[in-house]
C-alpha atoms as a PDB file:
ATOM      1  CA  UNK A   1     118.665  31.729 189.772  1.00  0.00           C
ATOM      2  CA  UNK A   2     116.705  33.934 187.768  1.00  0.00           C
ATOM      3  CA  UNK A   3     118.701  32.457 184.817  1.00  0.00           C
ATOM      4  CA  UNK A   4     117.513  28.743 185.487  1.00  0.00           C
ATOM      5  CA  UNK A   5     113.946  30.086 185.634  1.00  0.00           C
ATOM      6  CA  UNK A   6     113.497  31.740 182.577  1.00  0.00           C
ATOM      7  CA  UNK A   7     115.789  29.103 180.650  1.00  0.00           C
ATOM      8  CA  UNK A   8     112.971  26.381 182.121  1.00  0.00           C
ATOM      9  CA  UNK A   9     109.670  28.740 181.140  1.00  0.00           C
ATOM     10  CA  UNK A  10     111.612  29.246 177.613  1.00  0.00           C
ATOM     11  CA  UNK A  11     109.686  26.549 175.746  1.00  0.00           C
ATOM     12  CA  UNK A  12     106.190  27.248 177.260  1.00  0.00           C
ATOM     13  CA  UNK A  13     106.606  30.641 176.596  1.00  0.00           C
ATOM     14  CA  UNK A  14     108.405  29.813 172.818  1.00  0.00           C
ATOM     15  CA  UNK A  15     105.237  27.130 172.295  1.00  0.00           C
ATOM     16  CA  UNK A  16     102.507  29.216 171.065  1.00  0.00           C
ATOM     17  CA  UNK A  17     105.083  31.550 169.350  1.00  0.00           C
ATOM     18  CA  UNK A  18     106.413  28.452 166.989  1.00  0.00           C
ATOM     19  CA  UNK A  19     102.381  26.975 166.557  1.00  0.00           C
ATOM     20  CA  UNK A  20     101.703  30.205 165.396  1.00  0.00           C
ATOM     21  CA  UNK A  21     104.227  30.090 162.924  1.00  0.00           C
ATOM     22  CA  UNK A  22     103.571  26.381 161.180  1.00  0.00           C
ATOM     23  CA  UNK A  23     102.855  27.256 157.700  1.00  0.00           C
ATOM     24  CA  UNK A  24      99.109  25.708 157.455  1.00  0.00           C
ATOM     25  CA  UNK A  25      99.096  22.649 155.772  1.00  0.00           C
ATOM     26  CA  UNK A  26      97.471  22.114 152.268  1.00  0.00           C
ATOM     27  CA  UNK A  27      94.379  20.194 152.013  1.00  0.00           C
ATOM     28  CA  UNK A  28      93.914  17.718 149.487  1.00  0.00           C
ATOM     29  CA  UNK A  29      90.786  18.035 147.633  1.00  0.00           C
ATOM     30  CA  UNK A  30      88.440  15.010 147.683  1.00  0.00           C
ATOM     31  CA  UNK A  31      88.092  12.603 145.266  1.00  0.00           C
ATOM     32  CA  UNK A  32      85.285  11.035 143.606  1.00  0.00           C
ATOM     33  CA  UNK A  33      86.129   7.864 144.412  1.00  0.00           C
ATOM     34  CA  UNK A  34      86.453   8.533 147.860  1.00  0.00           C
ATOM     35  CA  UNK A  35      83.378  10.793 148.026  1.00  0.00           C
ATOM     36  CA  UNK A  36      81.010   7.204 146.794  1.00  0.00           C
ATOM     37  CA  UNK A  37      83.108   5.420 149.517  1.00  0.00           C
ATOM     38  CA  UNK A  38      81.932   8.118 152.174  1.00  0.00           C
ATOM     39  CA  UNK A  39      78.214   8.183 150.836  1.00  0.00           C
ATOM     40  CA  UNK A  40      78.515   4.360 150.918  1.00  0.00           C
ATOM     41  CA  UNK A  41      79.849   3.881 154.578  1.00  0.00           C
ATOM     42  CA  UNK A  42      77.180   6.581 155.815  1.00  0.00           C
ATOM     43  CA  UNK A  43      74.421   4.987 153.969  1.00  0.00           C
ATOM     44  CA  UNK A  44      75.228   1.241 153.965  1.00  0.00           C
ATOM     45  CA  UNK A  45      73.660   1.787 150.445  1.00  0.00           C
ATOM     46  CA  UNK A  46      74.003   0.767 146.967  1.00  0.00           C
ATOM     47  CA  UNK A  47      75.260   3.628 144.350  1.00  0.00           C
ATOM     48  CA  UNK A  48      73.624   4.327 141.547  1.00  0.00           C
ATOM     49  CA  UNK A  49      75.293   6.955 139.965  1.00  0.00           C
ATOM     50  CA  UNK A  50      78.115   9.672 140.654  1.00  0.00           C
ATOM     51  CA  UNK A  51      78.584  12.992 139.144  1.00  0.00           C
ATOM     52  CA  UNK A  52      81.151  15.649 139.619  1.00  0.00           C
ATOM     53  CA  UNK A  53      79.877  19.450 139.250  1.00  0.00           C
ATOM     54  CA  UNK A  54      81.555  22.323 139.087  1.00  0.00           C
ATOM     55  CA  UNK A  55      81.031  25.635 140.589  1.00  0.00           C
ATOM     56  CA  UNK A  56      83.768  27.902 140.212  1.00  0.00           C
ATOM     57  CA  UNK A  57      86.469  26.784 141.653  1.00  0.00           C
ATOM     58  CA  UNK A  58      84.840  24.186 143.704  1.00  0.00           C
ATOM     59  CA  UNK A  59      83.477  20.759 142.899  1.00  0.00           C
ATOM     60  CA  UNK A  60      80.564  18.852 144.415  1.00  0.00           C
ATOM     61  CA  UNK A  61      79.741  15.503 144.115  1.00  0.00           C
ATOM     62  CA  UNK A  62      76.293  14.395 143.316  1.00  0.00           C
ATOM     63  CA  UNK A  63      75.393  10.954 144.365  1.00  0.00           C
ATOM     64  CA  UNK A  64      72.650   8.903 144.147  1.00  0.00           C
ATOM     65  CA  UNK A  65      72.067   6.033 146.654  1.00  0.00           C
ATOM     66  CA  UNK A  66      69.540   3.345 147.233  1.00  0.00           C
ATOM     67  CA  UNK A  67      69.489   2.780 150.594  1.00  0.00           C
ATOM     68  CA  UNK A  68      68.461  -0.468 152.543  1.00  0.00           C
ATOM     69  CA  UNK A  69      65.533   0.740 153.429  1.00  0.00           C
ATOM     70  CA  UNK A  70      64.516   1.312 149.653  1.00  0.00           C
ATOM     71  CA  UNK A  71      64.920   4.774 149.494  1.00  0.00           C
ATOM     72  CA  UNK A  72      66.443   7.259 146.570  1.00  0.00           C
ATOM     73  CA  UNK A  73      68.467   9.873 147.806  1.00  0.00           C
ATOM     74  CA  UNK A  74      70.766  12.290 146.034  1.00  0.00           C
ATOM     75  CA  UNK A  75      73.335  13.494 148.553  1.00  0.00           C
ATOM     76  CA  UNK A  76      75.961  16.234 147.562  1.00  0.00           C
ATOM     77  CA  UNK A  77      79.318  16.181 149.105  1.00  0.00           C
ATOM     78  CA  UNK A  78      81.784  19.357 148.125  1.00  0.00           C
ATOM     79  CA  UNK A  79      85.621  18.261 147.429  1.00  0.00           C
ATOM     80  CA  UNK A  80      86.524  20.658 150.459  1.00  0.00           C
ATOM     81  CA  UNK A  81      84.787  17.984 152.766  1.00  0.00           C
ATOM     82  CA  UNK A  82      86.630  16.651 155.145  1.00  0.00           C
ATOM     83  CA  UNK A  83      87.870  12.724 154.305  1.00  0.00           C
ATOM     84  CA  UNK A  84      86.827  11.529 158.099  1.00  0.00           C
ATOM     85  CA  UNK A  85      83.106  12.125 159.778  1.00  0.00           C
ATOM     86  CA  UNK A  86      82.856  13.498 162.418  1.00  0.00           C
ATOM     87  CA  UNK A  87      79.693  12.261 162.758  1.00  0.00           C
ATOM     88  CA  UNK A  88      76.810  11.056 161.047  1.00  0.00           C
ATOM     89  CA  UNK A  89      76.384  12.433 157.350  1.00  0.00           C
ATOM     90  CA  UNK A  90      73.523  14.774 156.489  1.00  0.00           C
ATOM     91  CA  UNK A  91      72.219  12.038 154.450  1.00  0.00           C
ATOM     92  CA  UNK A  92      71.392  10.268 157.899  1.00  0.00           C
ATOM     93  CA  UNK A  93      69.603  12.850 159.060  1.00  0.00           C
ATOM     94  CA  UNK A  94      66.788  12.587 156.461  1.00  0.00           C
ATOM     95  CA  UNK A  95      68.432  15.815 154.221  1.00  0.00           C
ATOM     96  CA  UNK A  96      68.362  14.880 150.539  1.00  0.00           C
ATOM     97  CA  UNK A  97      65.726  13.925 147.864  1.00  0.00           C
ATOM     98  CA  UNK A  98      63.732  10.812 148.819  1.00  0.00           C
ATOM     99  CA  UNK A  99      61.897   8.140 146.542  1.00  0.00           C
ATOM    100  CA  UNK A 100      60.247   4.910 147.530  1.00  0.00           C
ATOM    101  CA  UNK A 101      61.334   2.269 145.592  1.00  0.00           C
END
């Protein structure tokens, strides 16, 4: 009896023990291409220009929108971002350089 019972806890109790264990899984950096495609879905925008920048070992993306509403903004998105929002961008929330246009 006791037998049955621990054979049928055996993978609850082996669960955390083998998630634990996963080697973490590489992320891909992001690309510039797909950085202008994020900045463009966020913004509903026109690009104007897109620059990569390094810093160390990490690269940010400096791009420069004109949004519908006539607006200049230079967002920067780091290559460690993730590829799908959670939510809005920061350029959404009014972060970034501004010029009326």
């Amino acid at each position: 009896m006791f037998l049955r019972r621990l054979l049928a806890c055996l993978p609850a109790l082996l669960l955390p023990v083998l998630a634990h264990a996963a080697p973490p899984q590489e992320k891909t950096p992001l690309t510039l291409e797909e950085a202008v495609a994020k900045v463009q879905q966020d913004t509903g925008g026109k690009i104007l220009s897109a620059d990569p920048r390094k810093f160390g070992r990490r690269t940010e993306y400096r791009i420069k929108v004109l949004t519908p509403e006539g607006h200049v903004r230079t967002i920067s998105i780091s290559s460690d971002a993730p590829r799908e929002g959670t939510g809005k961008h920061p350029a959404g929330n009014g972060a970034g350089k501004k010029e009326k246009h």
